[in-house]
C-alpha atoms as a PDB file:
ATOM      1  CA  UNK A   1       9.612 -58.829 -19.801  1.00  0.00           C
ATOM      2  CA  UNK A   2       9.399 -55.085 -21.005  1.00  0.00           C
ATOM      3  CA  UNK A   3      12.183 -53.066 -19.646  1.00  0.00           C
ATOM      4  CA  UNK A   4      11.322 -49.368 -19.712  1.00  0.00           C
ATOM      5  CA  UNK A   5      11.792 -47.519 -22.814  1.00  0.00           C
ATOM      6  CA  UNK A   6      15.147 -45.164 -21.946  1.00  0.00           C
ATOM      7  CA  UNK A   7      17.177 -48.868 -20.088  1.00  0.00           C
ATOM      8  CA  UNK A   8      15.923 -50.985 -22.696  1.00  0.00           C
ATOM      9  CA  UNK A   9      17.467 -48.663 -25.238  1.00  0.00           C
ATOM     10  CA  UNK A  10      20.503 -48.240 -23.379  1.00  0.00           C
ATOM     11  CA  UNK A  11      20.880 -52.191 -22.934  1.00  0.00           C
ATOM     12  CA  UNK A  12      20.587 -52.080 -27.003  1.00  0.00           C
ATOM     13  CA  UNK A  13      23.162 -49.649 -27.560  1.00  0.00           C
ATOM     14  CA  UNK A  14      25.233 -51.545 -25.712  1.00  0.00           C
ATOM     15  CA  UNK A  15      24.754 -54.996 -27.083  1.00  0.00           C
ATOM     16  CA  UNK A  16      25.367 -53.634 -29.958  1.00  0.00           C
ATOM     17  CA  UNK A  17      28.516 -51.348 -29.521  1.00  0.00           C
ATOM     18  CA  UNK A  18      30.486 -53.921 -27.509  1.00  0.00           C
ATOM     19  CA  UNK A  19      28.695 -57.398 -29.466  1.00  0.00           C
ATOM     20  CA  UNK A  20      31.861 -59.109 -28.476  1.00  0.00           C
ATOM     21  CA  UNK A  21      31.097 -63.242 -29.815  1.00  0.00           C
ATOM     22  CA  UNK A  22      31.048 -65.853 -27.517  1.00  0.00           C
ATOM     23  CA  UNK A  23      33.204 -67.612 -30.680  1.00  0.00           C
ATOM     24  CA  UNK A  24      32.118 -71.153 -32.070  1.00  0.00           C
ATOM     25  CA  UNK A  25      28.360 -70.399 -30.580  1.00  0.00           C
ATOM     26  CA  UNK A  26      30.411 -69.146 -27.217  1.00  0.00           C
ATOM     27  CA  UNK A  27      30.483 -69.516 -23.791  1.00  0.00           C
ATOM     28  CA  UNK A  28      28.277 -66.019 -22.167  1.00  0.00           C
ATOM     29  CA  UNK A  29      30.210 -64.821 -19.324  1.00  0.00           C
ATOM     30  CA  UNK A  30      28.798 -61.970 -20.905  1.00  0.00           C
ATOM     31  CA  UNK A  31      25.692 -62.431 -22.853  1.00  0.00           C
ATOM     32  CA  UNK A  32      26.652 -60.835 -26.834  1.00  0.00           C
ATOM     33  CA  UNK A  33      26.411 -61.934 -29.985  1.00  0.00           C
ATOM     34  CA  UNK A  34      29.350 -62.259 -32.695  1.00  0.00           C
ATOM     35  CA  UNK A  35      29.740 -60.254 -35.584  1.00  0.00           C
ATOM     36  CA  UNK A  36      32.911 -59.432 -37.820  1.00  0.00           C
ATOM     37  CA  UNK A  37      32.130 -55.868 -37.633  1.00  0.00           C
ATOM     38  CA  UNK A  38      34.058 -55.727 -34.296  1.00  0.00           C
ATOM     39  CA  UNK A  39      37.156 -56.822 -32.960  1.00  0.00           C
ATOM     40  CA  UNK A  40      37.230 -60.350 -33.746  1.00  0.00           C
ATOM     41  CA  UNK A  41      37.928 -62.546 -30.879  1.00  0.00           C
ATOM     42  CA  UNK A  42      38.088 -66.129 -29.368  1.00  0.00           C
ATOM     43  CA  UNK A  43      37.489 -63.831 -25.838  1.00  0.00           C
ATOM     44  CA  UNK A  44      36.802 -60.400 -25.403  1.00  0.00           C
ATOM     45  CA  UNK A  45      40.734 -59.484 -27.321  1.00  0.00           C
ATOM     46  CA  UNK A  46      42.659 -61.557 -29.321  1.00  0.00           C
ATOM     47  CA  UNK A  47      46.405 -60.114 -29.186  1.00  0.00           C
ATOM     48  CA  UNK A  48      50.083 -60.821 -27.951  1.00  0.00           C
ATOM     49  CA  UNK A  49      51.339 -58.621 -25.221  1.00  0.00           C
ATOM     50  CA  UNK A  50      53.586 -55.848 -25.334  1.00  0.00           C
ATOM     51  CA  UNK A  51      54.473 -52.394 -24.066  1.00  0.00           C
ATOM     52  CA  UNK A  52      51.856 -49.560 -23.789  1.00  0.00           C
ATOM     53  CA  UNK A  53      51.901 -45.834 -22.886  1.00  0.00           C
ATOM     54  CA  UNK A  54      47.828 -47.011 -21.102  1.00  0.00           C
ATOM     55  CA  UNK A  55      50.284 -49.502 -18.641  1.00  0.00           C
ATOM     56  CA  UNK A  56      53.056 -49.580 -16.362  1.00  0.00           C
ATOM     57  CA  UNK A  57      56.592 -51.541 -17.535  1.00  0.00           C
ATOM     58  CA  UNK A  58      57.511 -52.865 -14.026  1.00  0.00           C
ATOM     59  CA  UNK A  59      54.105 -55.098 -14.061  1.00  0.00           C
ATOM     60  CA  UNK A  60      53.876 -58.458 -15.178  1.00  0.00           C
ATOM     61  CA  UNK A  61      51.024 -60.393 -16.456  1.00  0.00           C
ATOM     62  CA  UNK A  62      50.172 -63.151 -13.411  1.00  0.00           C
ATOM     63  CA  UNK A  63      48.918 -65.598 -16.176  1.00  0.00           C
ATOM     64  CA  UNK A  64      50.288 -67.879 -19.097  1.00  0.00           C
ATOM     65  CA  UNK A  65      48.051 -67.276 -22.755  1.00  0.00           C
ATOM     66  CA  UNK A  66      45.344 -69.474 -22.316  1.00  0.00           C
ATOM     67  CA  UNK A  67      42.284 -67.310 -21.072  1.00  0.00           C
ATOM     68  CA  UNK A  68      40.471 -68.871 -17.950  1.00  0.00           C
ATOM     69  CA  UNK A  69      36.750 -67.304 -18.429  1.00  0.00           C
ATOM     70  CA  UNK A  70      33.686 -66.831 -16.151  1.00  0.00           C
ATOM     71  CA  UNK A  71      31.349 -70.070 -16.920  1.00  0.00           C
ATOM     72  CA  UNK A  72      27.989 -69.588 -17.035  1.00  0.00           C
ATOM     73  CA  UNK A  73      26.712 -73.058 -15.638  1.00  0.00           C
ATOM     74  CA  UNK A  74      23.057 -74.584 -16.552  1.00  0.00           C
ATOM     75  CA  UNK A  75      20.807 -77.356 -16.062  1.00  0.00           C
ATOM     76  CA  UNK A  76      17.993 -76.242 -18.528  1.00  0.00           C
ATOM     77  CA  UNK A  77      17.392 -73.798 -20.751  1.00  0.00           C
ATOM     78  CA  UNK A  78      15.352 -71.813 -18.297  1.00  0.00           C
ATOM     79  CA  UNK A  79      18.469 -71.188 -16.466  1.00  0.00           C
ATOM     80  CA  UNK A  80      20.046 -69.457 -18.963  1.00  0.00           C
ATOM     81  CA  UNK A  81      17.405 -66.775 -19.046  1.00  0.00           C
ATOM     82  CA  UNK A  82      18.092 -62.994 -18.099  1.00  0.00           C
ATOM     83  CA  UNK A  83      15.972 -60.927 -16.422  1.00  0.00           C
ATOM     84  CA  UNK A  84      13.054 -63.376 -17.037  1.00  0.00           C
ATOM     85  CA  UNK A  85      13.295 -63.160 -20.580  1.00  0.00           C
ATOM     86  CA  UNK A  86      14.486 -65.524 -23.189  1.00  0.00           C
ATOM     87  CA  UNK A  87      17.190 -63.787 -25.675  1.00  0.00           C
ATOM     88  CA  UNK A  88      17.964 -66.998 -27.609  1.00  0.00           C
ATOM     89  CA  UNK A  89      20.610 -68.547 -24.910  1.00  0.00           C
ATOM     90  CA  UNK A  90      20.732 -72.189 -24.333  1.00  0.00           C
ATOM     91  CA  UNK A  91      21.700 -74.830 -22.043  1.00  0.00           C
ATOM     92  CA  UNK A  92      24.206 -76.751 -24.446  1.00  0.00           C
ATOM     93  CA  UNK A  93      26.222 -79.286 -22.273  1.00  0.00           C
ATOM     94  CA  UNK A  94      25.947 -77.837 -18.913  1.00  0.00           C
ATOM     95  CA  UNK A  95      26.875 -74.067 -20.117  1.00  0.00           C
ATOM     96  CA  UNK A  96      24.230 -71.128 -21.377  1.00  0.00           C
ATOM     97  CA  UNK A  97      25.840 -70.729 -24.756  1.00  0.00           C
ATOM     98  CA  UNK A  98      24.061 -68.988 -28.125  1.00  0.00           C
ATOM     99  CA  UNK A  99      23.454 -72.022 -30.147  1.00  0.00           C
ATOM    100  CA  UNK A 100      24.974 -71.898 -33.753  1.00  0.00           C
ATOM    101  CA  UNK A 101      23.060 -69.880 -36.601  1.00  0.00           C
ATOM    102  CA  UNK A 102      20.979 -71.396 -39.294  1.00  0.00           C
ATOM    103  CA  UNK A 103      19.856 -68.511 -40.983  1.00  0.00           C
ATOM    104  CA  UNK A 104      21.024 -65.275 -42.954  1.00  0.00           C
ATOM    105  CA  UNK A 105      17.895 -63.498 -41.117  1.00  0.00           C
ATOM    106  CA  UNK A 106      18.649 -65.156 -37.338  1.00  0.00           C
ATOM    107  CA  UNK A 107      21.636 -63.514 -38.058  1.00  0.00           C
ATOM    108  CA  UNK A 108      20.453 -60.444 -39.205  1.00  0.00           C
ATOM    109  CA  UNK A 109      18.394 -60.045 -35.605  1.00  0.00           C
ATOM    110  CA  UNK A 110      21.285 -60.857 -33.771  1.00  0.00           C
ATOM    111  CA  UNK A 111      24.148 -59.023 -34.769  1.00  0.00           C
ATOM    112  CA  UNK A 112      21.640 -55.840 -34.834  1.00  0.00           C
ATOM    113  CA  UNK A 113      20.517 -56.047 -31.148  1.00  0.00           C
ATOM    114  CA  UNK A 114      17.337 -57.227 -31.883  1.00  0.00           C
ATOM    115  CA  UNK A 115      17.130 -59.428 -29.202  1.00  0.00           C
ATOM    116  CA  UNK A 116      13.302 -58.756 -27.761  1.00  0.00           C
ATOM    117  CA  UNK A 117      10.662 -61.203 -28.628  1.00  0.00           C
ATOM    118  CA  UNK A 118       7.357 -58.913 -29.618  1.00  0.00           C
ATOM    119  CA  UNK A 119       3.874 -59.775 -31.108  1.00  0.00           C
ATOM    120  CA  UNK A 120       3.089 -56.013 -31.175  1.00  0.00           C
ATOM    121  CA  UNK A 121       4.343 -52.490 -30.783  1.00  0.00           C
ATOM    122  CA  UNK A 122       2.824 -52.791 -27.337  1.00  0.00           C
ATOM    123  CA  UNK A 123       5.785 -55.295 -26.607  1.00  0.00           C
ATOM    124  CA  UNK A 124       8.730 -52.965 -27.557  1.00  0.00           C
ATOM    125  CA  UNK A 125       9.911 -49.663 -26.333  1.00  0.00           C
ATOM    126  CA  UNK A 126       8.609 -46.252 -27.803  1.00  0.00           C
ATOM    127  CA  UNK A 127      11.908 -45.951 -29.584  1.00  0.00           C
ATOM    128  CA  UNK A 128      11.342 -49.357 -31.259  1.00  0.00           C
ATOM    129  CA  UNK A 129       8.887 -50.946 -33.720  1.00  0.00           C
ATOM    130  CA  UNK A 130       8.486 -54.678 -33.544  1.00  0.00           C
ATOM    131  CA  UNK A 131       9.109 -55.911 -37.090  1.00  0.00           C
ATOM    132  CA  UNK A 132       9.022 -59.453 -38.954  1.00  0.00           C
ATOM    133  CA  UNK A 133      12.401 -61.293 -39.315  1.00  0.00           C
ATOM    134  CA  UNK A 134      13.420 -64.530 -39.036  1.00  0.00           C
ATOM    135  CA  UNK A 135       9.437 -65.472 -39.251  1.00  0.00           C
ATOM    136  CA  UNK A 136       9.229 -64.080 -35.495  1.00  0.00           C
ATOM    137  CA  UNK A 137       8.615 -60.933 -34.428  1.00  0.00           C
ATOM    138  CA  UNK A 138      11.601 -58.969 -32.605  1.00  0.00           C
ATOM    139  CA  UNK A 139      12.176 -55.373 -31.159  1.00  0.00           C
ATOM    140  CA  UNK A 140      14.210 -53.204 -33.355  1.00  0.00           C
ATOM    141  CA  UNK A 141      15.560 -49.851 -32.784  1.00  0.00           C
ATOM    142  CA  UNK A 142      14.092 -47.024 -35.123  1.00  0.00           C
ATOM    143  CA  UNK A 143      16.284 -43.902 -35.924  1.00  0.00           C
ATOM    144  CA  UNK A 144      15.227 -40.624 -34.729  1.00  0.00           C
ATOM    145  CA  UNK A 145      16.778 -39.920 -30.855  1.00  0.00           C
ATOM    146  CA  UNK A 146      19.758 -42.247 -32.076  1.00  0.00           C
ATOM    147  CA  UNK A 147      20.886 -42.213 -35.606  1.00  0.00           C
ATOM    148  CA  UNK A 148      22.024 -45.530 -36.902  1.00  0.00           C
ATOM    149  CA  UNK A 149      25.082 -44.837 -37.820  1.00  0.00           C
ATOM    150  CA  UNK A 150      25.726 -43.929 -34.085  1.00  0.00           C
ATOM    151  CA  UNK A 151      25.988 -47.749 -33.546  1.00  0.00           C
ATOM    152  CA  UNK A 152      27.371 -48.702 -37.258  1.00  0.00           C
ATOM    153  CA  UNK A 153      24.237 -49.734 -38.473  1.00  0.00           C
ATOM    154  CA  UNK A 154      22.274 -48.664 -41.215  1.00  0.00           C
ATOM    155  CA  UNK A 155      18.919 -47.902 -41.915  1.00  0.00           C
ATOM    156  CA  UNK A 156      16.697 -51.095 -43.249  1.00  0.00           C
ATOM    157  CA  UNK A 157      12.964 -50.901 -44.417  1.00  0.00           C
ATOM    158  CA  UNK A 158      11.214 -54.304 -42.699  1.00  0.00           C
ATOM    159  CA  UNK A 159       7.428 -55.281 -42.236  1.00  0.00           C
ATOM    160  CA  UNK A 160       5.786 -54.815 -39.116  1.00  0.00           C
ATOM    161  CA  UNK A 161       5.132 -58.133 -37.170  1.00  0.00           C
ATOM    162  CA  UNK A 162       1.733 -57.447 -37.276  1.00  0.00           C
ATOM    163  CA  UNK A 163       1.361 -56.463 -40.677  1.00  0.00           C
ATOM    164  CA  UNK A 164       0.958 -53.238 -42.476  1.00  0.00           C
ATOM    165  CA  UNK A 165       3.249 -50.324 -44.342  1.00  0.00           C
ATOM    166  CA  UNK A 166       7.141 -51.558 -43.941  1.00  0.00           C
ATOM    167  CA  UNK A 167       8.987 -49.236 -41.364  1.00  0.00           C
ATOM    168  CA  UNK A 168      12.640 -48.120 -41.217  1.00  0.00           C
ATOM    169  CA  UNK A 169      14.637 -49.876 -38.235  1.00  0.00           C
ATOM    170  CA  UNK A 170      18.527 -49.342 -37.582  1.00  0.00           C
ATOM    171  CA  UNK A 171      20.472 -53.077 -38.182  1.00  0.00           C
ATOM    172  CA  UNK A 172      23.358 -54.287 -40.345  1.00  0.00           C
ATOM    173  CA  UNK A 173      24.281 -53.565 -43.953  1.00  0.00           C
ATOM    174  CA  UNK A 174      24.742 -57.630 -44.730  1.00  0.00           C
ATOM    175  CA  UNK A 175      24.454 -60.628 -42.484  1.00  0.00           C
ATOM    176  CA  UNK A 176      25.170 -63.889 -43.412  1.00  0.00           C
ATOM    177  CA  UNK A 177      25.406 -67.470 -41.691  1.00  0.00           C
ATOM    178  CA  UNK A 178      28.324 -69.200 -42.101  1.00  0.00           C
ATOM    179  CA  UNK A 179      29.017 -72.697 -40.554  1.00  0.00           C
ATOM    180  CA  UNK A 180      27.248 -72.315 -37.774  1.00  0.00           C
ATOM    181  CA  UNK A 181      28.474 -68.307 -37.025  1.00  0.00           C
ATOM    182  CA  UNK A 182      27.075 -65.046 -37.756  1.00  0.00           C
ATOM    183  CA  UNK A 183      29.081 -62.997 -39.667  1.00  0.00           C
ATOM    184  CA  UNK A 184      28.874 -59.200 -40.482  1.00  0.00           C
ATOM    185  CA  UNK A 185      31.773 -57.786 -42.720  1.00  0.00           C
ATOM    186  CA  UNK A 186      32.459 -54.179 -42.549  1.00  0.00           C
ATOM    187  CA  UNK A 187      32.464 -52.704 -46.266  1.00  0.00           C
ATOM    188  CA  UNK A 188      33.829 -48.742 -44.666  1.00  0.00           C
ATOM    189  CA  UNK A 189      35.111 -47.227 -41.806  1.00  0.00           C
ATOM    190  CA  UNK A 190      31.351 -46.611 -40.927  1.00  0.00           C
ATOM    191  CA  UNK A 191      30.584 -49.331 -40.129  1.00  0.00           C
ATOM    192  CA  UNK A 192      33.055 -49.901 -37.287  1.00  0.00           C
ATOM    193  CA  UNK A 193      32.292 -47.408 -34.442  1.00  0.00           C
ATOM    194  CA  UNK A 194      35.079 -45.443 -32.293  1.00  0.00           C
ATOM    195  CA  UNK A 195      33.648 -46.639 -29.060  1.00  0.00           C
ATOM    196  CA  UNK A 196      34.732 -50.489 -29.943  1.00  0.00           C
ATOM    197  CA  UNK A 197      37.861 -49.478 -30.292  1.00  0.00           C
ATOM    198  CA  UNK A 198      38.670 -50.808 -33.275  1.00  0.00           C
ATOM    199  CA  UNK A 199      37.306 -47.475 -35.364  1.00  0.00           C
ATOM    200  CA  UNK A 200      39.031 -48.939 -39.129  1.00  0.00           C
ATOM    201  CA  UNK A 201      37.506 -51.336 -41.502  1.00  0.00           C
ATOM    202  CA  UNK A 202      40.048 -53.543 -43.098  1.00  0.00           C
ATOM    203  CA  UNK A 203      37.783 -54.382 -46.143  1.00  0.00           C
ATOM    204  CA  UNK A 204      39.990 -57.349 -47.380  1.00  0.00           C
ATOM    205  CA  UNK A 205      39.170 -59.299 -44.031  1.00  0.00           C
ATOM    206  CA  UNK A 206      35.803 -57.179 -43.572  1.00  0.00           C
ATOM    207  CA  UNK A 207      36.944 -56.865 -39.710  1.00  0.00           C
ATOM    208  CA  UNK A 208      37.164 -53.727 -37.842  1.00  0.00           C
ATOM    209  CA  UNK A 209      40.419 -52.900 -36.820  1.00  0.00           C
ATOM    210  CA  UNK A 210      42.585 -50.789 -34.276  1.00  0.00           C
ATOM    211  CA  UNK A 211      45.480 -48.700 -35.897  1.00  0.00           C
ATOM    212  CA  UNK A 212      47.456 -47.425 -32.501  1.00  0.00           C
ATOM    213  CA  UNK A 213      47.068 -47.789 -28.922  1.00  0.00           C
ATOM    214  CA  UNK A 214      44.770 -44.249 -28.724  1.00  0.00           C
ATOM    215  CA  UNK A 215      42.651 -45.991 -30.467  1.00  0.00           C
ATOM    216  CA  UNK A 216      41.834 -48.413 -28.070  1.00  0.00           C
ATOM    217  CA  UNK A 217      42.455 -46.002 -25.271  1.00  0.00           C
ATOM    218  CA  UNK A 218      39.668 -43.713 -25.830  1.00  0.00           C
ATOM    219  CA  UNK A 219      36.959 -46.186 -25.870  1.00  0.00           C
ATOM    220  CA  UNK A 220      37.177 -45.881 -22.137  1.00  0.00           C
ATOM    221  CA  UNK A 221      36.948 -50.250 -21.875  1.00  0.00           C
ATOM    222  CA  UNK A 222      38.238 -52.536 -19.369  1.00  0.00           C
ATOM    223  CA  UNK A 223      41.301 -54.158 -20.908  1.00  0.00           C
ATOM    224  CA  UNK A 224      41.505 -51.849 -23.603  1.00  0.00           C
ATOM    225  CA  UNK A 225      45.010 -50.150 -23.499  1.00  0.00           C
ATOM    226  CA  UNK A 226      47.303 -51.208 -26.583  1.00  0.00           C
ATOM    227  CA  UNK A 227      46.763 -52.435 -30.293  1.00  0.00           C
ATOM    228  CA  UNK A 228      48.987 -55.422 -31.094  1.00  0.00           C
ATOM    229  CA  UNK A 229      47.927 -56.673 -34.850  1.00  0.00           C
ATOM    230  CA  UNK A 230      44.838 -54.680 -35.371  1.00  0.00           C
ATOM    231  CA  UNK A 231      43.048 -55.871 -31.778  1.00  0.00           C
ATOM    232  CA  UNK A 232      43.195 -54.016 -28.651  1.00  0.00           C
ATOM    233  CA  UNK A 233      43.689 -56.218 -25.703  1.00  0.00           C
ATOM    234  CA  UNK A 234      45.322 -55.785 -21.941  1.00  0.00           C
ATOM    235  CA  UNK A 235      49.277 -55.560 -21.348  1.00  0.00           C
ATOM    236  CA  UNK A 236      49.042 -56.266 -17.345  1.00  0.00           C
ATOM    237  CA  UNK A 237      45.995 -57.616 -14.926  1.00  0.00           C
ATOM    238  CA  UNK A 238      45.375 -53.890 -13.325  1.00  0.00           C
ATOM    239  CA  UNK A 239      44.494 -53.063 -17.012  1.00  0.00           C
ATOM    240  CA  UNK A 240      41.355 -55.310 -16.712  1.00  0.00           C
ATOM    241  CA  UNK A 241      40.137 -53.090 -13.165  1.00  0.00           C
ATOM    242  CA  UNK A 242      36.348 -51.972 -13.975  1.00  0.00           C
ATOM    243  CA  UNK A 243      35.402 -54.762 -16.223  1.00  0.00           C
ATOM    244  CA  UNK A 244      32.865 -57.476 -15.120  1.00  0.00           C
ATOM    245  CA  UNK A 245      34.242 -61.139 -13.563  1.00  0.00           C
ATOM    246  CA  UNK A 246      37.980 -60.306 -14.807  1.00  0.00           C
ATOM    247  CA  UNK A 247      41.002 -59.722 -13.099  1.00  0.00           C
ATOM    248  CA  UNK A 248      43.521 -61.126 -14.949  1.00  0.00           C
ATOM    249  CA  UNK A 249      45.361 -60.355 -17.969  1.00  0.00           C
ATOM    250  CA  UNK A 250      46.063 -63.406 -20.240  1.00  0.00           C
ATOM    251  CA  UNK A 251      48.714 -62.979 -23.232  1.00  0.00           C
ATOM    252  CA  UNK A 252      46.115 -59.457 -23.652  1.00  0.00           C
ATOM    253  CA  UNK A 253      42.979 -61.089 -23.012  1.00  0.00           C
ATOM    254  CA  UNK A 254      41.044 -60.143 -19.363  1.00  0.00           C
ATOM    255  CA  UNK A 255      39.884 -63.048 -18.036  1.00  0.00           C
ATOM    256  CA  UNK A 256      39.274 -64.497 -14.125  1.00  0.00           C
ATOM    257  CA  UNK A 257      41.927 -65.992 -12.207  1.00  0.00           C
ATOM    258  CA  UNK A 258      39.503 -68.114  -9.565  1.00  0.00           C
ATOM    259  CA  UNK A 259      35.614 -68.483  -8.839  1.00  0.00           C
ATOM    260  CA  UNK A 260      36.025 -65.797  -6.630  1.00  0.00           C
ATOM    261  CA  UNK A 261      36.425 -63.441  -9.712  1.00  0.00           C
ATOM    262  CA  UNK A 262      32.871 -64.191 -10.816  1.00  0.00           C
ATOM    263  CA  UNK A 263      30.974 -62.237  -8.837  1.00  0.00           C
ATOM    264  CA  UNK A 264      28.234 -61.436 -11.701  1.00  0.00           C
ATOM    265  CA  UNK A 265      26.153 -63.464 -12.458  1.00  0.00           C
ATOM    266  CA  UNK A 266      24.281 -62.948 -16.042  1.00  0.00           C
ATOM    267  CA  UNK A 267      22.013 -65.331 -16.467  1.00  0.00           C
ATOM    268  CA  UNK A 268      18.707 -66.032 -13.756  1.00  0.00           C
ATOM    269  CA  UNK A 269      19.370 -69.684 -12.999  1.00  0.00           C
ATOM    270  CA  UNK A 270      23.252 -70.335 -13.516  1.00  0.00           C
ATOM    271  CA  UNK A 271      26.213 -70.013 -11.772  1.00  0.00           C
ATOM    272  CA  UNK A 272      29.704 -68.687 -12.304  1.00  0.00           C
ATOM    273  CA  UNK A 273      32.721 -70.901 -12.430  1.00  0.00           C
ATOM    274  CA  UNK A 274      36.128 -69.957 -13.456  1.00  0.00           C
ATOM    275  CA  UNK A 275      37.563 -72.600 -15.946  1.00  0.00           C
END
């Protein structure tokens, strides 16, 4: 599947802004990819709660700390497509999951958004050039209407799929696997962008970082209202309003509080369950 040039690109700015990992290969309520560059989390926040100018004092969390999430829930592997198209998603014991890495350059594709299978420029968007990596050919964003830094990437020089002259696509400085994970370290505060919310590189742990609440605040996400320890997370369940199958706010981590939470589904063939 080809989505048109301007969504497709959009989609990809996205993925890549918010790659929030499904951790230890992770369950996809949400279908992203990890990567140390952003907040680092067993769920979309990792914090403890606490007071916030973004939240009200009188309202209490409904939930204890253990996150219930949005299941995706599978048969085969062709369930756990989206949109028709396979993005690397698997069926791994009854939940679509991203299977653990096994490569520096798997990784490298991932935690850059390139996610679309090509054999040819014809297969990518016109703001894309479909380059060799991970012996496959995959989509890749080229600068020029976006610059990569926009998205804390930087520019890389790859072969074309097809083969001729190397072009310049936007992806990550380094990329590594690491038992079984993908891992991105930030080396600078460019690397971590403001709309993630965590806008700081702390080099010693190579993970981007939120300083105060504001900073969380202005990315404008779901959930997003205080910094507790360098993540920004909820405070109370009305702070998770306007994200996707959440309603719940545990120990400042949105999550669902039944199955009738999950009212997006993500993947073709597989159902939501709250557990």
């Amino acid at each position: 599947m080809v989505l048109p040039g301007r969504s497709r690109i959009f989609v990809l700015a996205v993925g890549v802004l918010l790659a929030c990992p499904p951790a230890d290969s992770g369950t996809a309520s949400e279908p992203q990819t990890t990567s140390s560059t952003t907040a680092p989390t067993g769920g979309p926040t990792s914090t403890e709660t606490g007071p916030t100018s973004g939240s009200t004092g009188a309202e209490t969390t409904t939930a204890g700390p253990e996150a219930k999430r949005c299941q995706s829930q599978c048969d085969n592997d062709r369930d756990c497509r989206i949109g028709g198209g396979d993005l690397g998603f698997r069926c791994i014991d009854g939940l679509c999951l991203f299977p653990p890495c096994t490569s520096d350059a798997q990784c490298l594709a991932e935690l850059s958004g390139w996610k679309t299978p090509c054999a040819g420029p014809g297969d990518c968007a016109a703001q894309e050039a479909c380059v060799l990596v991970a012996d496959a050919g995959r989509c890749a964003l080229t600068p020029g209407t976006f610059a990569c830094a926009d998205f804390g990437l930087v520019e890389l020089t790859l072969p074309p799929f097809a083969g001729g002259r190397e072009v310049t696509v936007c992806g990550q400085a380094a990329a590594t696997c690491e038992a079984g994970a993908c891992q991105s370290p930030c080396a600078g505060d460019e690397a971590c962008p403001p709309q993630t919310g965590h806008p700081f590189c702390d080099v010693p742990s190579g993970q981007c970082v939120c300083q105060i609440d504001q900073d969380c605040v202005d990315s404008n996400l779901p959930g997003y209202v205080q910094c507790i320890a360098g993540r920004c997370g909820c405070a109370v369940d009305s702070d998770c309003a306007g994200g996707q199958n959440v309603d719940t706010c545990y120990a400042g981590a949105c999550g669902c509080a039944a199955d009738s939470t999950c009212t997006m589904t993500v993947f073709d063939g597989a159902a939501l369950s709250c557990q």
